[in-house]
Protein backbone atom coordinates (compact mmCIF):
# COMPACT_ATOMS: atom_id res chain seq x y z
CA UNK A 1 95.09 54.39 93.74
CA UNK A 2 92.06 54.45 95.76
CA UNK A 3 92.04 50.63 96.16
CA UNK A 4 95.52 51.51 97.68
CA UNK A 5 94.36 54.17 100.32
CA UNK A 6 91.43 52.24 101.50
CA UNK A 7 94.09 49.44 102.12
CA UNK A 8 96.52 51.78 103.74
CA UNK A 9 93.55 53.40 106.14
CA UNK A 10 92.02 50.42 106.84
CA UNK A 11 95.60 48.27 108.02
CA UNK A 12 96.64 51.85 109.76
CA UNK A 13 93.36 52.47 111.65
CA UNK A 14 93.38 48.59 112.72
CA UNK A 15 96.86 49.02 114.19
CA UNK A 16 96.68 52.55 115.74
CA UNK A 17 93.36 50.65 117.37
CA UNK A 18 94.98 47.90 118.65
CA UNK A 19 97.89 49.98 119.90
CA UNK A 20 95.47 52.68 122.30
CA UNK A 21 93.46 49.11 122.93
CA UNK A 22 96.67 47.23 124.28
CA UNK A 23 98.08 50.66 126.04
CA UNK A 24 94.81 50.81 128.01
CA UNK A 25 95.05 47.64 128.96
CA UNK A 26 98.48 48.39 130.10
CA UNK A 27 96.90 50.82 132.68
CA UNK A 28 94.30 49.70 133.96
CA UNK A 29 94.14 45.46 133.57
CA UNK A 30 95.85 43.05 136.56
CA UNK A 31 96.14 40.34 134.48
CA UNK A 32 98.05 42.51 131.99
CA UNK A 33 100.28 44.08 134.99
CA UNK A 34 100.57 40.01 136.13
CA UNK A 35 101.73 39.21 132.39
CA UNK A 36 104.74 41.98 132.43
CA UNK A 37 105.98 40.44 135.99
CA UNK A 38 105.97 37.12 134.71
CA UNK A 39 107.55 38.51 131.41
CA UNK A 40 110.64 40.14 133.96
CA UNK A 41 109.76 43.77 133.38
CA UNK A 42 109.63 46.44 135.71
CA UNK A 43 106.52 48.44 136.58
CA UNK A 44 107.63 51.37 135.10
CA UNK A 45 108.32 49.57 131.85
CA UNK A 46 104.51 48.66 130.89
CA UNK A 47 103.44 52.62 132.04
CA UNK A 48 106.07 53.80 129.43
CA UNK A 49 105.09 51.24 126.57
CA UNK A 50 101.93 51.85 127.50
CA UNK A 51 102.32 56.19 127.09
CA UNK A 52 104.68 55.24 123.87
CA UNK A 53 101.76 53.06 122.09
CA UNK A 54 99.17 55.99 122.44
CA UNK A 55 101.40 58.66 120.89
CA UNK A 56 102.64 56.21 118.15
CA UNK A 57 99.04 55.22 117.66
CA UNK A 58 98.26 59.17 117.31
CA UNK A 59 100.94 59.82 115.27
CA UNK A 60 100.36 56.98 112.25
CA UNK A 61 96.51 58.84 111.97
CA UNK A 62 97.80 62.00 111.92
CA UNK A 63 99.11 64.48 109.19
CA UNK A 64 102.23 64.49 110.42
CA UNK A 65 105.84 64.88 108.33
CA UNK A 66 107.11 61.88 106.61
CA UNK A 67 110.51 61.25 109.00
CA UNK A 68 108.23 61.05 112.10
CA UNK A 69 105.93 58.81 110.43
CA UNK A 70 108.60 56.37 109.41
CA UNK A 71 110.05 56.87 113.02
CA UNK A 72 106.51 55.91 114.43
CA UNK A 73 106.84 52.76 112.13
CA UNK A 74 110.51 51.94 113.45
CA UNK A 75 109.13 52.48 117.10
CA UNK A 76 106.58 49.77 116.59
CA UNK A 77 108.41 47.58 114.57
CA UNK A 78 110.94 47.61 117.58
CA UNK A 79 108.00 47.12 119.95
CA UNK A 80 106.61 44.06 117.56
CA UNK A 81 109.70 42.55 117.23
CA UNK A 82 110.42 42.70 121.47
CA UNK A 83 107.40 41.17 122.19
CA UNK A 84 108.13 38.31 120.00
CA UNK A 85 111.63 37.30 121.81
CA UNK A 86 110.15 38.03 125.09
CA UNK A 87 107.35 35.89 124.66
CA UNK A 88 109.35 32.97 122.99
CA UNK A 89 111.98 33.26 125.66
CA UNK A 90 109.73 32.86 128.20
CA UNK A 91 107.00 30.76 127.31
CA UNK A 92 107.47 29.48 123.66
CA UNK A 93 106.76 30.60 120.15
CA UNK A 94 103.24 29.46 120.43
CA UNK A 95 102.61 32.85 122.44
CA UNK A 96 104.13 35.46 120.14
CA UNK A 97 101.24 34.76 117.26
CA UNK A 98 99.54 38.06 117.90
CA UNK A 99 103.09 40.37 118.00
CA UNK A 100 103.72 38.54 114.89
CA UNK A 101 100.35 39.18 113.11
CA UNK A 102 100.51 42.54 114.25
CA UNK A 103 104.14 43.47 112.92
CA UNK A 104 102.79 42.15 108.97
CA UNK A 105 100.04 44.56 109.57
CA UNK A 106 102.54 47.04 110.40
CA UNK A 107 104.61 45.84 107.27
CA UNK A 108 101.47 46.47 105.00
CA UNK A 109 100.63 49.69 106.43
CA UNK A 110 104.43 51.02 105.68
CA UNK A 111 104.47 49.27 102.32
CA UNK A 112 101.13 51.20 101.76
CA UNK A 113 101.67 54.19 103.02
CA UNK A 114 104.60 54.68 100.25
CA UNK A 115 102.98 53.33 97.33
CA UNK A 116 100.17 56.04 98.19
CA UNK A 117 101.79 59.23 99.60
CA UNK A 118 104.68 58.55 96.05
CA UNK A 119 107.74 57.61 97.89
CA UNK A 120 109.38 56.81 94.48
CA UNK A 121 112.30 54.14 95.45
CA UNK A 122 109.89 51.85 97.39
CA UNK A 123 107.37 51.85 94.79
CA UNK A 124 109.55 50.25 92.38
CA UNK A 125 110.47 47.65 94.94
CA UNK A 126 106.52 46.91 95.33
C-alpha cells in the first residue's frame, strides 16, 4: 500500500507540475502564443486552457471529493487526447510524443489513485 501511494503522489505531483508549467507558458511565452496560431486556435482559446490547466492541476493535489477528482481526470484526458489530433493534423504524429506521454501518466495516476483511496470495482480490474 505504501509502494502504491508513493506511485500515485509521485505520477500526480509530476502531472499537476507539468500542467501549472505548460499553463504559464501559455501566458506569458511568444513562441507558445506562435504555436496556438499555427495550431488554428484563437487567442482566447490558449488563456482559457491555460486558466483550466491551473485549476485542474490544483484540484488532482487537493483533498477534494471523489466525482470532482475523476472530473479533473476526464478534463485532462480530453485536453491530452486534443492535443494529440491537433498536433498530428497539423504537423504529423512525430509532434504529439509529449501529449501522449503525458496522458499514460495521467492513466497511472487514475489507475493509482483507485487502487489507493479503495475504489473496489477498479481494483479488481488492476
Amino acid at each position: 500500500m505504501k509502494r502504491d501511494k508513493i506511485i500515485y503522489w509521485a505520477v500526480t505531483v509530476i502531472i499537476s507540475g507539468m500542467m501549472v508549467m505548460s499553463a504559464y507558458m501559455y501566458l506569458t511565452a511568444d513562441t507558445v502564443r506562435e504555436g496556438f496560431v499555427h495550431l488554428g486556435f484563437p487567442t482566447y482559446f490558449r488563456q482559457e486552457l491555460a486558466i483550466a490547466k491551473i485549476i485542474g492541476a490544483v484540484l488532482l493535489l487537493a483533498p477534494v471529493p471523489a466525482r470532482m477528482k475523476e472530473w479533473t481526470y476526464a478534463g485532462f484526458a480530453i485536453t491530452f487526447i486534443s492535443a494529440v489530433v491537433a498536433h498530428t493534423s497539423v504537423d504529423g504524429i512525430q509532434t504529439a510524443a509529449g501529449p501522449i506521454v503525458f496522458m499514460v501518466l495521467l492513466l497511472v495516476s487514475y489507475l493509482f489513485y483507485h487502487k489507493v483511496y479503495d475504489a473496489p470495482a477498479l481494483r479488481a480490474a488492476i
